[in-house]
C-alpha atoms as a PDB file:
ATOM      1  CA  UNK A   1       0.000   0.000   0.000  1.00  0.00           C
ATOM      2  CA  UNK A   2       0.821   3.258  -1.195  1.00  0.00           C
ATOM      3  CA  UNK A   3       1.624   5.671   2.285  1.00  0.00           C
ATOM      4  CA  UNK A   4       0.516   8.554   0.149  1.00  0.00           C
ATOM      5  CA  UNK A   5      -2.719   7.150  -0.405  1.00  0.00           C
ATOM      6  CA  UNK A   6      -3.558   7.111   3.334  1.00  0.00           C
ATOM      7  CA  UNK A   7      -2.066  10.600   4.136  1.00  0.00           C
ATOM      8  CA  UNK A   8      -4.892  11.549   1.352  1.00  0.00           C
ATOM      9  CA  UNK A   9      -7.653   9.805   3.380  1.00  0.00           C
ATOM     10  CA  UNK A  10      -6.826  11.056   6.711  1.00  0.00           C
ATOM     11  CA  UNK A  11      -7.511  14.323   5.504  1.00  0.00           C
ATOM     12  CA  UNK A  12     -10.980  13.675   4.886  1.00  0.00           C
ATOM     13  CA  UNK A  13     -10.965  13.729   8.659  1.00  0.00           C
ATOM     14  CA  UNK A  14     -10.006  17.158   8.908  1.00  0.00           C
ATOM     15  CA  UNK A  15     -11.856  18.463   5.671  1.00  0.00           C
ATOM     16  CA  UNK A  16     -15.784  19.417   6.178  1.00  0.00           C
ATOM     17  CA  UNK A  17     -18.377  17.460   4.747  1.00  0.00           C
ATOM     18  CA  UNK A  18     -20.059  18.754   1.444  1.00  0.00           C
ATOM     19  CA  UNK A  19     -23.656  18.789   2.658  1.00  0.00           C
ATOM     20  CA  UNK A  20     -24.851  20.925   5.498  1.00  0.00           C
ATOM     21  CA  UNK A  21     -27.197  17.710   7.010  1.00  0.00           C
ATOM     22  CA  UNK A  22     -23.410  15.727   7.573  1.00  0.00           C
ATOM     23  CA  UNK A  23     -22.396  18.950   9.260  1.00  0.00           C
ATOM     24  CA  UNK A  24     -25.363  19.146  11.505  1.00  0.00           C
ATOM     25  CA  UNK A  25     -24.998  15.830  12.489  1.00  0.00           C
ATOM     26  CA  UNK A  26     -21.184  16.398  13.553  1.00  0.00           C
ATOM     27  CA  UNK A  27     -22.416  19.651  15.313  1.00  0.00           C
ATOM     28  CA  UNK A  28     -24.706  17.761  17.028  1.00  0.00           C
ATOM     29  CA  UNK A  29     -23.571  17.529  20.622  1.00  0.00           C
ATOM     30  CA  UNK A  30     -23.220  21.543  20.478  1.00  0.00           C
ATOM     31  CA  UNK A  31     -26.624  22.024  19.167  1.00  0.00           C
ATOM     32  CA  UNK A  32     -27.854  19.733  21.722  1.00  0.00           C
ATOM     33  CA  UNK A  33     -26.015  21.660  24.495  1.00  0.00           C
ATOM     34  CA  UNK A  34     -27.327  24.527  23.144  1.00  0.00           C
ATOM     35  CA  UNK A  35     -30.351  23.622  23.483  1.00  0.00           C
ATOM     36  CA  UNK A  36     -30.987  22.479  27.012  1.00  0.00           C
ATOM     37  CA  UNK A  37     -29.059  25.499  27.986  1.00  0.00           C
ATOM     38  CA  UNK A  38     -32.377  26.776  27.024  1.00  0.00           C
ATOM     39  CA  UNK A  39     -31.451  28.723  23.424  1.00  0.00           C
ATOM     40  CA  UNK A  40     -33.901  28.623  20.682  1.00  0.00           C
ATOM     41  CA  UNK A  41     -33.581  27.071  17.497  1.00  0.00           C
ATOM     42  CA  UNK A  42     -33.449  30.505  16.198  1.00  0.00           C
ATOM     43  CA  UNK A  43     -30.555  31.817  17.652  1.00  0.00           C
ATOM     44  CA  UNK A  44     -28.658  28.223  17.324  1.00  0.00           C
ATOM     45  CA  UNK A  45     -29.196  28.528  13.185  1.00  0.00           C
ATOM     46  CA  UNK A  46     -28.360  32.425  13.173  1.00  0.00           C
ATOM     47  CA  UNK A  47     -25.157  31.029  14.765  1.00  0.00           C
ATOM     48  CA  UNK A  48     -24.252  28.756  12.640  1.00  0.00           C
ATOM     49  CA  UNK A  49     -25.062  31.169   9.597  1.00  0.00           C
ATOM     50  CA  UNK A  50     -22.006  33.391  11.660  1.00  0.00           C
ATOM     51  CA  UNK A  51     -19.560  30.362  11.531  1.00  0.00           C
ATOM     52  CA  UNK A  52     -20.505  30.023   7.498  1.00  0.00           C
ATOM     53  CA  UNK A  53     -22.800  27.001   7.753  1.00  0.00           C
ATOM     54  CA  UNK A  54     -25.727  28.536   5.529  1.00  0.00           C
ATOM     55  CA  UNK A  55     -29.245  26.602   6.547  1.00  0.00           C
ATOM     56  CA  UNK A  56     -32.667  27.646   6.424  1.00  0.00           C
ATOM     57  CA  UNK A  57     -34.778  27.850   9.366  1.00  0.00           C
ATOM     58  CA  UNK A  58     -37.123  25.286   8.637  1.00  0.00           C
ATOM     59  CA  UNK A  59     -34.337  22.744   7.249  1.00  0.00           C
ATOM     60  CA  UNK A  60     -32.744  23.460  10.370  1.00  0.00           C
ATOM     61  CA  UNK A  61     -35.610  22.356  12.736  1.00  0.00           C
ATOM     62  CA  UNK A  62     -36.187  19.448  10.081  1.00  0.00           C
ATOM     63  CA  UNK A  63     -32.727  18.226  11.024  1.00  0.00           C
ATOM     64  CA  UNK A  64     -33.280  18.764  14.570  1.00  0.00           C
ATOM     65  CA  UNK A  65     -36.473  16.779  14.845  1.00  0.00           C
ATOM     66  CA  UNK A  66     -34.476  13.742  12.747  1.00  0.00           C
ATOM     67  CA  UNK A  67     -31.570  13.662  15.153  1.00  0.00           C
ATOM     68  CA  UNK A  68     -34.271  13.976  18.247  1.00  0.00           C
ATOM     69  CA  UNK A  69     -35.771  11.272  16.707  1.00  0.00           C
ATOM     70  CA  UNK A  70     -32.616   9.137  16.157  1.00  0.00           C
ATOM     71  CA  UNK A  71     -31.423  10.171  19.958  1.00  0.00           C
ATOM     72  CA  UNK A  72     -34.983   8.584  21.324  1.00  0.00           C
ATOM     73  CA  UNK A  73     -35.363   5.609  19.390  1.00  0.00           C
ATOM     74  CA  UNK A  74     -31.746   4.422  20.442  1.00  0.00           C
ATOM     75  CA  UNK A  75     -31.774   2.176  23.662  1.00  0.00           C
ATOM     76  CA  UNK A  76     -30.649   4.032  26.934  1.00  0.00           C
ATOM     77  CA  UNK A  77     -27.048   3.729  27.553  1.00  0.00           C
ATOM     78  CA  UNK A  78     -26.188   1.973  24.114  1.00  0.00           C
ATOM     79  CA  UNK A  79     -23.155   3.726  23.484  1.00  0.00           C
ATOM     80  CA  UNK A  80     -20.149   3.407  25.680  1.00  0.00           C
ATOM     81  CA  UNK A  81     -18.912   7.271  24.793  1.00  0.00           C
ATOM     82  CA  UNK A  82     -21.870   9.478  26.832  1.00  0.00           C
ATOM     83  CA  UNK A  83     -21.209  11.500  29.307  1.00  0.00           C
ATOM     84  CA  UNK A  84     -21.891  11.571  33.000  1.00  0.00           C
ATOM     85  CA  UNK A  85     -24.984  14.072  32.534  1.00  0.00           C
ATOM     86  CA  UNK A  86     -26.627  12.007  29.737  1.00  0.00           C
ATOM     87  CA  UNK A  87     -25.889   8.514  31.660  1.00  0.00           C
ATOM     88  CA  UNK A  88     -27.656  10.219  34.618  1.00  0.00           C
ATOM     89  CA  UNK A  89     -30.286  11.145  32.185  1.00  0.00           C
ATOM     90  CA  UNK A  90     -30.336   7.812  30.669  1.00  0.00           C
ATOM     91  CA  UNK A  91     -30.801   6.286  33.700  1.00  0.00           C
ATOM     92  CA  UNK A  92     -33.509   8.621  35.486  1.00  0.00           C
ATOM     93  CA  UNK A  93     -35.198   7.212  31.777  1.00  0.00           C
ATOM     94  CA  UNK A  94     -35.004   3.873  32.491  1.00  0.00           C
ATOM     95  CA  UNK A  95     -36.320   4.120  36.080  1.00  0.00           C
ATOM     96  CA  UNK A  96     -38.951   6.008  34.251  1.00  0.00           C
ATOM     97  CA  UNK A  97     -39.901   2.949  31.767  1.00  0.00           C
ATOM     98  CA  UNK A  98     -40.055   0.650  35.099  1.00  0.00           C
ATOM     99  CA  UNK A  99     -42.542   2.406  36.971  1.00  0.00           C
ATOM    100  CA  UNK A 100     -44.746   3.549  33.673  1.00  0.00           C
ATOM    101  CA  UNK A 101     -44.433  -0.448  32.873  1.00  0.00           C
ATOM    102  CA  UNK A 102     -45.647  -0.973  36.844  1.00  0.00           C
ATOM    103  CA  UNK A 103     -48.352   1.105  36.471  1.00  0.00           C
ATOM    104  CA  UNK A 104     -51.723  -0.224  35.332  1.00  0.00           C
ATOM    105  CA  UNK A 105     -53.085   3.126  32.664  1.00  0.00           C
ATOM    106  CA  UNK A 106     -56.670   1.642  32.813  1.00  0.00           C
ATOM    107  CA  UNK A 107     -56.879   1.517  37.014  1.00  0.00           C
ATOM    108  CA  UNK A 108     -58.580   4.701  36.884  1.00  0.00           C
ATOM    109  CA  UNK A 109     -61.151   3.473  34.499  1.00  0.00           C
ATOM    110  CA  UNK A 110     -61.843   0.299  36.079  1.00  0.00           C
ATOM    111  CA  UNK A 111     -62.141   2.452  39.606  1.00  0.00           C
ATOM    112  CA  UNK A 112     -64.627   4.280  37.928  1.00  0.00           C
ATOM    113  CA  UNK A 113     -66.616   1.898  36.395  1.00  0.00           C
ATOM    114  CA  UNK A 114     -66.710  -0.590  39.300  1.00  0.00           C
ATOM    115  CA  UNK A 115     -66.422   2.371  42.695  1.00  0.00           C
ATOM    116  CA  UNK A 116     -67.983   5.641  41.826  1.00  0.00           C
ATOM    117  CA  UNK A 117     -70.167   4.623  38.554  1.00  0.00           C
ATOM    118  CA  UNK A 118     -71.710   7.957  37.307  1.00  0.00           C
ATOM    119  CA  UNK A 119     -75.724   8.676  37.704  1.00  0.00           C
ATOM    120  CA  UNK A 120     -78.213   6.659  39.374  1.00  0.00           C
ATOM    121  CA  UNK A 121     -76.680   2.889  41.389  1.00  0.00           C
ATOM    122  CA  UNK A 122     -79.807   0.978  42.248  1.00  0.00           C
ATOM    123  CA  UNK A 123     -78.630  -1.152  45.211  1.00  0.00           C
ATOM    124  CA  UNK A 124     -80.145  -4.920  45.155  1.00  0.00           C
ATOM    125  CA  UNK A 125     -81.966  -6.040  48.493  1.00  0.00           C
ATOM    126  CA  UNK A 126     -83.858  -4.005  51.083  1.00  0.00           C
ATOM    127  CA  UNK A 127     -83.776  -0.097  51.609  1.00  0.00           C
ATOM    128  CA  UNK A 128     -81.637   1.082  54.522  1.00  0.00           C
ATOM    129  CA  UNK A 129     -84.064   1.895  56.813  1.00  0.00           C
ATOM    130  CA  UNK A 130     -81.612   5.339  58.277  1.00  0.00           C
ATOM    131  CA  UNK A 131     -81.144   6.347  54.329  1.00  0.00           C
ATOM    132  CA  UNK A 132     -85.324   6.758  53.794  1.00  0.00           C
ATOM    133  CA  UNK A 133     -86.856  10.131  54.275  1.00  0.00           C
ATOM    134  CA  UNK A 134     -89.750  10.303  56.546  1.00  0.00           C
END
């Protein structure tokens, strides 16, 4: 093998990538920190217009919502390379899943439906004689 063949492709690692999506996704963890530092998407695109990464406002929340996307559908702590904050966050996730899993969504209806049924409950058997009027 050639050795200035590889010099050529390591500096594809240093080059940018030709499309501004690839360039998102590489900005990623800043836009992400940006983010839950509380900026807006706004302010995060007008940014990167200032650094020379020219996106429209709309493509740029487009991208946003796919890497959100990408970001939920992975399982929690898949990756060996996150940081302390987002294992935390992974974590307080996971804990999350367990006790919505634990959790029975219908108990309210079935309270309802069985306890405290809505309008009139005629009771079987005889009248209570300290509930009559009279």
């Amino acid at each position: 093998m050639n050795r200035r063949d590889v010099s050529k492709l390591r500096t594809l690692q240093q080059e940018e990538p030709s499309r501004v999506s690839k360039m998102i996704r590489i900005l990623w963890p800043e836009i992400r920190a940006a983010i839950s530092r509380g900026h807006t998407l706004k302010v995060i695109r007008n940014r990167l217009e200032e650094i020379g990464i020219s996106i429209s406002y709309r493509q740029f929340v487009v991208y946003v919502g796919r890497l959100r996307r990408e970001e939920a559908s992975r399982p929690a702590g898949g990756t060996a390379s996150l940081t302390e904050n987002t294992r935390s966050t992974a974590h307080d996730v996971a804990v999350d899943e367990e006790t919505a899993l634990s959790r029975d969504p219908l108990a309210n209806v079935r309270d309802r439906l069985i306890h405290k049924r809505p309008g009139f409950n005629f009771e079987d058997g005889p009248p209570d004689k300290d509930k009559l009027i009279g």
